[in-house]
N, C-alpha and C. Protein backbone atom coordinates (compact mmCIF):
# COMPACT_ATOMS: atom_id res chain seq x y z
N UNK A 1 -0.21 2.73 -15.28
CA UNK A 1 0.89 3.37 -15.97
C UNK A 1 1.22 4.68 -15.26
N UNK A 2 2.57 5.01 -15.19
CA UNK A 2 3.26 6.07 -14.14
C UNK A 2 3.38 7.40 -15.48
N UNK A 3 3.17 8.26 -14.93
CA UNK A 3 3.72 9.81 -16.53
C UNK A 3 4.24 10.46 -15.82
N UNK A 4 5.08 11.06 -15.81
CA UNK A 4 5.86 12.05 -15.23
C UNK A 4 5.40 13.88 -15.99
N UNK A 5 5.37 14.70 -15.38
CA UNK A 5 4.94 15.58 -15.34
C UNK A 5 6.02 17.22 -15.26
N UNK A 6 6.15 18.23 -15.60
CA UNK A 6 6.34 19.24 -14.97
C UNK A 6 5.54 20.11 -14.38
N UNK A 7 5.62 21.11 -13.55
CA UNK A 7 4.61 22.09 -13.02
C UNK A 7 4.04 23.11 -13.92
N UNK A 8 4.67 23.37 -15.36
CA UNK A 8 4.07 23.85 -16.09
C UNK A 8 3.70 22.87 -16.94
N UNK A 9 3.61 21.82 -17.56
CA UNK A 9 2.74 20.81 -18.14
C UNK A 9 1.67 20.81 -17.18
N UNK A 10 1.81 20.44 -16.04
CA UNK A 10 0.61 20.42 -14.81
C UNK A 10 -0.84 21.46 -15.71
N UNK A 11 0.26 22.85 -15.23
CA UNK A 11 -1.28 23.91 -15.22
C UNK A 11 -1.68 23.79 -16.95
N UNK A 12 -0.86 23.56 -17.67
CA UNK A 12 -1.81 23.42 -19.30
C UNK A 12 -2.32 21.87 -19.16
N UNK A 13 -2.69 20.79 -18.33
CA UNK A 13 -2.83 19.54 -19.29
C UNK A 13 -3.50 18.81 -17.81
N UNK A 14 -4.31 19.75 -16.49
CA UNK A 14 -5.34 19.84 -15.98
C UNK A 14 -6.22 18.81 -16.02
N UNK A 15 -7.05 19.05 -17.23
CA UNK A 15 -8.22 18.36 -17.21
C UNK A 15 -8.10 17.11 -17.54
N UNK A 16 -6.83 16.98 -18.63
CA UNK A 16 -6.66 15.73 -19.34
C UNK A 16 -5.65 14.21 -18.07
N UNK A 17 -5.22 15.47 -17.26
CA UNK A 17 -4.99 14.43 -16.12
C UNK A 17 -5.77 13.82 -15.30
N UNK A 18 -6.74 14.80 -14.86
CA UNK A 18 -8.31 14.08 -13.96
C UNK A 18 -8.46 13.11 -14.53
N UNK A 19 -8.36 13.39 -16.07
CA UNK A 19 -9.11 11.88 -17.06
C UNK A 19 -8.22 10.94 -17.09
N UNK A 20 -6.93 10.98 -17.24
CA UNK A 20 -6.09 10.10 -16.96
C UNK A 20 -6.07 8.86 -15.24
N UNK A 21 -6.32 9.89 -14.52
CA UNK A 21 -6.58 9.69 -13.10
C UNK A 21 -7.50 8.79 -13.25
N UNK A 22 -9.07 9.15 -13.50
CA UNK A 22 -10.17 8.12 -13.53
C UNK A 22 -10.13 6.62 -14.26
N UNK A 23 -9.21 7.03 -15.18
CA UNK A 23 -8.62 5.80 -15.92
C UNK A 23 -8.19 4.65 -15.39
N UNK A 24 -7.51 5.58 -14.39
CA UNK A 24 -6.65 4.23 -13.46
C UNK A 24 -4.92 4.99 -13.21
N UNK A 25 -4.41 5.52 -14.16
CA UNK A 25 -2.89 5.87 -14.42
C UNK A 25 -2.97 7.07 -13.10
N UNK A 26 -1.05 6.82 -12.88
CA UNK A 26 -0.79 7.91 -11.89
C UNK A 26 -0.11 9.17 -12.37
N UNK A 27 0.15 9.89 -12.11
CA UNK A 27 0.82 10.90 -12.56
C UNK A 27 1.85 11.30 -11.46
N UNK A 28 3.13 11.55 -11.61
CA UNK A 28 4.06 12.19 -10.63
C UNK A 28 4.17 13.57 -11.54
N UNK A 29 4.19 14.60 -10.58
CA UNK A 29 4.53 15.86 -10.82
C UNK A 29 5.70 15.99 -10.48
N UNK A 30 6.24 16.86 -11.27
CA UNK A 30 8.11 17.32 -10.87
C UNK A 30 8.59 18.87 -11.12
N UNK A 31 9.54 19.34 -10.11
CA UNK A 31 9.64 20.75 -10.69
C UNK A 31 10.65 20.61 -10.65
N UNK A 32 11.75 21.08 -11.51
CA UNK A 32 13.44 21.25 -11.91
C UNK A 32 14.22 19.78 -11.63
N UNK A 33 13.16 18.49 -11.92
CA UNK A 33 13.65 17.47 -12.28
C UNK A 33 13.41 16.83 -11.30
N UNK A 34 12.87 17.83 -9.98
CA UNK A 34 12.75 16.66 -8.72
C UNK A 34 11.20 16.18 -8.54
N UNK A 35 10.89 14.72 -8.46
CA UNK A 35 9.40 14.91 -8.24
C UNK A 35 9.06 15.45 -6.53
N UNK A 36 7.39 16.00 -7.11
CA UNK A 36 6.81 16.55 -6.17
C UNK A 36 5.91 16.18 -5.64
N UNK A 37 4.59 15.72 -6.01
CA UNK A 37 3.78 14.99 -5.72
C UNK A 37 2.88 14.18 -7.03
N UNK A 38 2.09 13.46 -6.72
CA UNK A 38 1.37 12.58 -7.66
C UNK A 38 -0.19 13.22 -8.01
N UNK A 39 -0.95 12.86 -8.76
CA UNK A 39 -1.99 12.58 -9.02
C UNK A 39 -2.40 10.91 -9.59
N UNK A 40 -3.19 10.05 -8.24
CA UNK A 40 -3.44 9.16 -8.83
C UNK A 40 -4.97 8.74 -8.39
N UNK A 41 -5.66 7.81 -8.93
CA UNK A 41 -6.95 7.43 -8.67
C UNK A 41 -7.27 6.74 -7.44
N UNK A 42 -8.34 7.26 -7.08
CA UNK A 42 -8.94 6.78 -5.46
C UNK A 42 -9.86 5.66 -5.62
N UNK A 43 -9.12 4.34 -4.55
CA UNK A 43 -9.61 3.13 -4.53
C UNK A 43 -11.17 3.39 -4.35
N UNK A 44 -11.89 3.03 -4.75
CA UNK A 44 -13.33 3.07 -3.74
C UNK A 44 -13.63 1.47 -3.81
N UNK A 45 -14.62 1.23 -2.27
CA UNK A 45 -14.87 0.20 -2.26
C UNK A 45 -15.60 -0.85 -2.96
N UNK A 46 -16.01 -0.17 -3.97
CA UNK A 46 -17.07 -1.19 -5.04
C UNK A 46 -15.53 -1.87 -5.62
N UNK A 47 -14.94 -0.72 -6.24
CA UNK A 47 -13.96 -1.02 -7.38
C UNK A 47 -13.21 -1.99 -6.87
N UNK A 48 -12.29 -2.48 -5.35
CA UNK A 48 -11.67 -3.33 -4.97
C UNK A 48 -12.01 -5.15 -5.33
N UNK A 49 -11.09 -5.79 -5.51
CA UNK A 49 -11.16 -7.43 -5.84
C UNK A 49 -12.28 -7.71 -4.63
N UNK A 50 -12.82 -8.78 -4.53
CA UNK A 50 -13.42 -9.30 -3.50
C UNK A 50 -12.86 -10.22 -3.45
N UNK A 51 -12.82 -11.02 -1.90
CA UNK A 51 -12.26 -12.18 -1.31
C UNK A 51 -12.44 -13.38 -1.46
N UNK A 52 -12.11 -14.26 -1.88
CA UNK A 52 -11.97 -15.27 -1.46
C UNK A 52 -11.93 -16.48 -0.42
N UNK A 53 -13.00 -16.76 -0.06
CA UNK A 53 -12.45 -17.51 1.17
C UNK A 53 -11.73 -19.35 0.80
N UNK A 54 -10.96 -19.18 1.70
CA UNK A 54 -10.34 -20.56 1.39
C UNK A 54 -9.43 -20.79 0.26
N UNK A 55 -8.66 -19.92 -0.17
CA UNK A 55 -7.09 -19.73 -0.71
C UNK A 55 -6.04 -19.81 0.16
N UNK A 56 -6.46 -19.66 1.67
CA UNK A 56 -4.93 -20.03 2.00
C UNK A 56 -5.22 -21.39 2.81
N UNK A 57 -6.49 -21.97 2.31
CA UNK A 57 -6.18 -23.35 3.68
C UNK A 57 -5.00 -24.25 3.24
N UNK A 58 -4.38 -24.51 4.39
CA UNK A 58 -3.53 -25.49 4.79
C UNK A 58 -2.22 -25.00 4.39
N UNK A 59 -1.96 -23.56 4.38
CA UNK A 59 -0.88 -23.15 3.75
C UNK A 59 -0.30 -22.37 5.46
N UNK A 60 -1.32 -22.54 6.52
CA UNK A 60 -0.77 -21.58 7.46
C UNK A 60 -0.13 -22.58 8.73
N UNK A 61 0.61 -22.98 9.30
CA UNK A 61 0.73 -24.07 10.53
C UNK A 61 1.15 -23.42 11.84
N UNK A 62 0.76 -23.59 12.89
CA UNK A 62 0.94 -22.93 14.06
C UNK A 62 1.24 -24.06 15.38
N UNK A 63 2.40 -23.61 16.16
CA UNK A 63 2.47 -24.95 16.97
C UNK A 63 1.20 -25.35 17.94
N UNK A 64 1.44 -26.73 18.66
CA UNK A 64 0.07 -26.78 19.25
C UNK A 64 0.45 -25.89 20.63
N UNK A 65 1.44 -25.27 21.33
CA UNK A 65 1.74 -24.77 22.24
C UNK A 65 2.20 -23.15 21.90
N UNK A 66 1.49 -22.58 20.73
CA UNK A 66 1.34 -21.71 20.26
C UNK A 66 1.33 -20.37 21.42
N UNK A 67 -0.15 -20.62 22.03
CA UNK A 67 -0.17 -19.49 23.56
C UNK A 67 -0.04 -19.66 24.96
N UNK A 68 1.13 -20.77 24.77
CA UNK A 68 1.74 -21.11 26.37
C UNK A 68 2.78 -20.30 26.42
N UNK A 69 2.93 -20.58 28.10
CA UNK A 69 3.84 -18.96 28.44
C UNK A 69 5.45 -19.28 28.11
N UNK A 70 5.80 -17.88 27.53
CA UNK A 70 7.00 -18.20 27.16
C UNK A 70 8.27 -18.80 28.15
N UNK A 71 9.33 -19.43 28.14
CA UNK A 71 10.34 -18.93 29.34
C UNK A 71 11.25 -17.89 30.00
N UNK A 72 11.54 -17.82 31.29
CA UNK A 72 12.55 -17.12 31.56
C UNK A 72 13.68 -16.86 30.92
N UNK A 73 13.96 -17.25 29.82
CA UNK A 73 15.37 -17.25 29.04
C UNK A 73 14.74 -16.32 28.08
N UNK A 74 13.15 -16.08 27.18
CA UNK A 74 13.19 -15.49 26.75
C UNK A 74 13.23 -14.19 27.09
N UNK A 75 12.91 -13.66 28.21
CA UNK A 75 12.83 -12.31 28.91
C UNK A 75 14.29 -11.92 28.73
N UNK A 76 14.97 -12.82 29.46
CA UNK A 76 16.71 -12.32 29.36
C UNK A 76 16.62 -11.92 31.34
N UNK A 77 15.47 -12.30 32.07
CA UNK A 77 15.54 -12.30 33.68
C UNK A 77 14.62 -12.79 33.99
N UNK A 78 14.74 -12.99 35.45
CA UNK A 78 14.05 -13.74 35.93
C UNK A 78 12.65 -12.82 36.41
N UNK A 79 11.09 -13.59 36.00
CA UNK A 79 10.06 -13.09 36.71
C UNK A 79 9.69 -12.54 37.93
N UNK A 80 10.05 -13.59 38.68
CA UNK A 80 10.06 -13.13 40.26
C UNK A 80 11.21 -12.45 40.39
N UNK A 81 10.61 -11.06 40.80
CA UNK A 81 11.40 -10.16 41.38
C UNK A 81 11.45 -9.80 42.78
């Protein structure tokens, strides 16, 4: 969840944003309506999803001439110079 903020809400409501932060929620700060910067929570690596292997089989196809050399037409000139 996003909260929008002013720079004087900021300096009274401090602590209760850290806590908001650890929560998960972001905070955008704003001064005279424009935002300024955020306060939001830092990924750490425990907290991230873990992977999956084998969700994308057979979803990826690649030709069989995949890393043969391209042609002269793709350059737009000729190699030998």
């Amino acid at each position: 969840m996003t909260k929008i903020l002013s720079i004087g809400e900021l300096q009274q409501k401090l602590p209760g944003l850290l806590a908001l932060a650890k929560d998960g929620d972001e905070i955008i700060i704003e001064e005279n309506g424009e935002p300024v910067a955020t306060v939001a929570p830092i990924q750490k690596a425990g907290i991230l999803k873990k992977r999956t292997a084998g969700l994308g089989k057979n979803t990826i196809w690649m030709s069989d001439d995949f890393d043969a050399e391209l042609p002269d037409e793709f350059w737009g000139f000729d190699k030998e110079l």
